[in-house]
C-alpha atoms as a PDB file:
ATOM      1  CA  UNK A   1       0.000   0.000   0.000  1.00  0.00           C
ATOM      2  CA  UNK A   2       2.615   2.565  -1.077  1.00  0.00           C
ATOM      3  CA  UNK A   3       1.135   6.320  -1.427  1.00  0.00           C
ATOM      4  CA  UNK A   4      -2.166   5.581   1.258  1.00  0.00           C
ATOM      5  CA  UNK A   5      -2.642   8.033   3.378  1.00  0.00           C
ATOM      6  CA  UNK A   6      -2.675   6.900   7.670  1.00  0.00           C
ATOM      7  CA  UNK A   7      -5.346   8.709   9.529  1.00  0.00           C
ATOM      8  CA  UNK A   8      -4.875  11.459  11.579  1.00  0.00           C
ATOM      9  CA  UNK A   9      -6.092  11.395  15.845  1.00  0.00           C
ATOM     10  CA  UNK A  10      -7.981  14.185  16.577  1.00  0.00           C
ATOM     11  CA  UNK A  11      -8.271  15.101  19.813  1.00  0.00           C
ATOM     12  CA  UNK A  12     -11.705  14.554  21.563  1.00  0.00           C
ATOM     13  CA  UNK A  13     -13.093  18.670  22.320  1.00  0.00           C
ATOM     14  CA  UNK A  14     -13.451  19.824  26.067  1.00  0.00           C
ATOM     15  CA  UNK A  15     -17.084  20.210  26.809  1.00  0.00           C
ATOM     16  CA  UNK A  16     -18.169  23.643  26.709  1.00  0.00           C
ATOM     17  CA  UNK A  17     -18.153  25.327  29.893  1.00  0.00           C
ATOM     18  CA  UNK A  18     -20.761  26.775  32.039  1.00  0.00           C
ATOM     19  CA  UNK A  19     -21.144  30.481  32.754  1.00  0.00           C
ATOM     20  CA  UNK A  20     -20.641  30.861  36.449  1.00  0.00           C
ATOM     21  CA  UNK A  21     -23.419  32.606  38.122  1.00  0.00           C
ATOM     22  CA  UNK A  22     -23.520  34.338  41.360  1.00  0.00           C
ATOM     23  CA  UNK A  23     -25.514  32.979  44.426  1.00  0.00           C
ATOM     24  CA  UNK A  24     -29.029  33.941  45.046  1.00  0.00           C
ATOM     25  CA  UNK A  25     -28.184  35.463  48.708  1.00  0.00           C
ATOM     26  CA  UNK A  26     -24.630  36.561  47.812  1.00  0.00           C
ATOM     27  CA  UNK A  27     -26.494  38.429  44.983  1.00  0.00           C
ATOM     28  CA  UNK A  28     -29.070  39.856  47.918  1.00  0.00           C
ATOM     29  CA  UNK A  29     -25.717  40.780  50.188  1.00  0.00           C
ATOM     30  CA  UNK A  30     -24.409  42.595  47.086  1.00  0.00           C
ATOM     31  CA  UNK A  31     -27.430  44.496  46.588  1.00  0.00           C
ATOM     32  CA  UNK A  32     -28.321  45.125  50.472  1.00  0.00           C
ATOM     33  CA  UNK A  33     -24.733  46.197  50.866  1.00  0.00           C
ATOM     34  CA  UNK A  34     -25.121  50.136  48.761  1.00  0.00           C
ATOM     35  CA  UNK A  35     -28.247  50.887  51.302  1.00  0.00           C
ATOM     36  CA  UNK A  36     -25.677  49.663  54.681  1.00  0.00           C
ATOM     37  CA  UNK A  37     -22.784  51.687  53.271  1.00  0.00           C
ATOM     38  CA  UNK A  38     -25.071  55.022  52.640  1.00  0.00           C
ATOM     39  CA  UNK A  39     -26.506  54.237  56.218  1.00  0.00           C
ATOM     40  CA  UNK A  40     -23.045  54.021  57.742  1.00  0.00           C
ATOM     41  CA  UNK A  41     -21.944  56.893  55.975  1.00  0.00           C
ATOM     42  CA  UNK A  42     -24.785  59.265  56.912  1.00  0.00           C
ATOM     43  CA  UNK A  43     -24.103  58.399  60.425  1.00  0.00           C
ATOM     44  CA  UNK A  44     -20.548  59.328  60.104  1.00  0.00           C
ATOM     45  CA  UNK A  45     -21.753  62.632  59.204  1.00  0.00           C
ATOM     46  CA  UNK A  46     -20.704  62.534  55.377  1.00  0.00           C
ATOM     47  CA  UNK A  47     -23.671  65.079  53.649  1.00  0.00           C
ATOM     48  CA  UNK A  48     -26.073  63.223  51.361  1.00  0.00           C
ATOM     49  CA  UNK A  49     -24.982  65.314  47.980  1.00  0.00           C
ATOM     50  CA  UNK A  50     -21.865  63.052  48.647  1.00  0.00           C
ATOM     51  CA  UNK A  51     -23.079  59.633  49.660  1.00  0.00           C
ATOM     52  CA  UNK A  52     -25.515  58.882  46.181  1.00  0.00           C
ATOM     53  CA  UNK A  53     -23.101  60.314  43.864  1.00  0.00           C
ATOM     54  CA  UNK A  54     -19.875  57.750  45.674  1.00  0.00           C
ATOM     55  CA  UNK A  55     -22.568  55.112  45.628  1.00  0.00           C
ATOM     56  CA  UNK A  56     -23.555  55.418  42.104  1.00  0.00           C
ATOM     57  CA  UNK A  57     -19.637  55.516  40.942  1.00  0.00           C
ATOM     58  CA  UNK A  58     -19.776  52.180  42.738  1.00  0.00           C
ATOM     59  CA  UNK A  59     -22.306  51.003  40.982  1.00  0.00           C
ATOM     60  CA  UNK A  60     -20.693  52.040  37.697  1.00  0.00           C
ATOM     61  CA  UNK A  61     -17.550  50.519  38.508  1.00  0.00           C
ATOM     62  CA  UNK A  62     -19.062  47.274  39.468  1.00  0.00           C
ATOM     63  CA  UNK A  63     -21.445  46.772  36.226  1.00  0.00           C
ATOM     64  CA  UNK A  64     -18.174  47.669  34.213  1.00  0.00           C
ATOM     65  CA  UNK A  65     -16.280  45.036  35.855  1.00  0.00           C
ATOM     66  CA  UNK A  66     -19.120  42.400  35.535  1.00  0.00           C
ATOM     67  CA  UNK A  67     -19.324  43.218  31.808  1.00  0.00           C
ATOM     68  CA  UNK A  68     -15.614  42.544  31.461  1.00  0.00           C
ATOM     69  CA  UNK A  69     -15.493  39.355  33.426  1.00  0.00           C
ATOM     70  CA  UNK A  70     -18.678  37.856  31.744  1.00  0.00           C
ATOM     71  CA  UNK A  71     -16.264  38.184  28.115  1.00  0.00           C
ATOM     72  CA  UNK A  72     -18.610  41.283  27.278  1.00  0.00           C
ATOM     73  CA  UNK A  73     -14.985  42.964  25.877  1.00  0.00           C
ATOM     74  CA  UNK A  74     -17.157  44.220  22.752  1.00  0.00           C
ATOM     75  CA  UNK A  75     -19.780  45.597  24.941  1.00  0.00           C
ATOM     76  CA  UNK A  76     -17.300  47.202  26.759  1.00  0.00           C
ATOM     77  CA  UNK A  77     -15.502  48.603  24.394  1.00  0.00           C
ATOM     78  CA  UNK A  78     -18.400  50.125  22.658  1.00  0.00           C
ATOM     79  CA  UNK A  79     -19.738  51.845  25.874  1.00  0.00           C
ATOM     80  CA  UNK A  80     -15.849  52.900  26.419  1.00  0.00           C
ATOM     81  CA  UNK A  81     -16.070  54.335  22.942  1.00  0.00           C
ATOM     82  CA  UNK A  82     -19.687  56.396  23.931  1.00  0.00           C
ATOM     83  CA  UNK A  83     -18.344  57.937  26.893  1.00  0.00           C
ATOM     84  CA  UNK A  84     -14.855  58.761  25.534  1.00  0.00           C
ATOM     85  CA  UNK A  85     -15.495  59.677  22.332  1.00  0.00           C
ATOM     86  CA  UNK A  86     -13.645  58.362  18.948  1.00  0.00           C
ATOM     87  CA  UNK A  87     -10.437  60.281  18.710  1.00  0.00           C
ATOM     88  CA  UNK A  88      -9.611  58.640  15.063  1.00  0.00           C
END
């Protein structure tokens, strides 16, 4: 059998992976945690024109960081784009 061609392995594929998801209550501790901080922050006598604005920044900072984790990169990069402008 001169000139037959010998067959090639291919490696079995990895199952596809699944998203992780956060935990209902560690989702609730996330959420409860904003109204705590603004509650512990008014009582340490920081005004409120201060405490919504650093909670909302927060916020932002968070959902930015979940949308990067989750592989959202193009998401990302178009709401980076939005808010910075196009400087081509």
């Amino acid at each position: 059998m001169s000139g037959s061609v010998s067959p090639r392995l291919v490696p079995a594929s990895e199952p596809a992976r699944e998203q992780a998801r956060p935990s209902l209550p560690l989702t609730f501790a996330l959420i409860a945690a904003f109204p705590v901080l603004g509650t512990v922050l008014a009582l340490a006598s920081m005004p409120t024109s201060e405490i919504i604005p650093l909670l909302g920044y927060c916020a932002a900072i968070g959902v930015g960081t979940v949308i990067v984790a989750n592989g959202g990169r193009r998401l990302a990069a178009g709401l980076a784009t939005l808010f910075l402008g196009n400087n081509q």
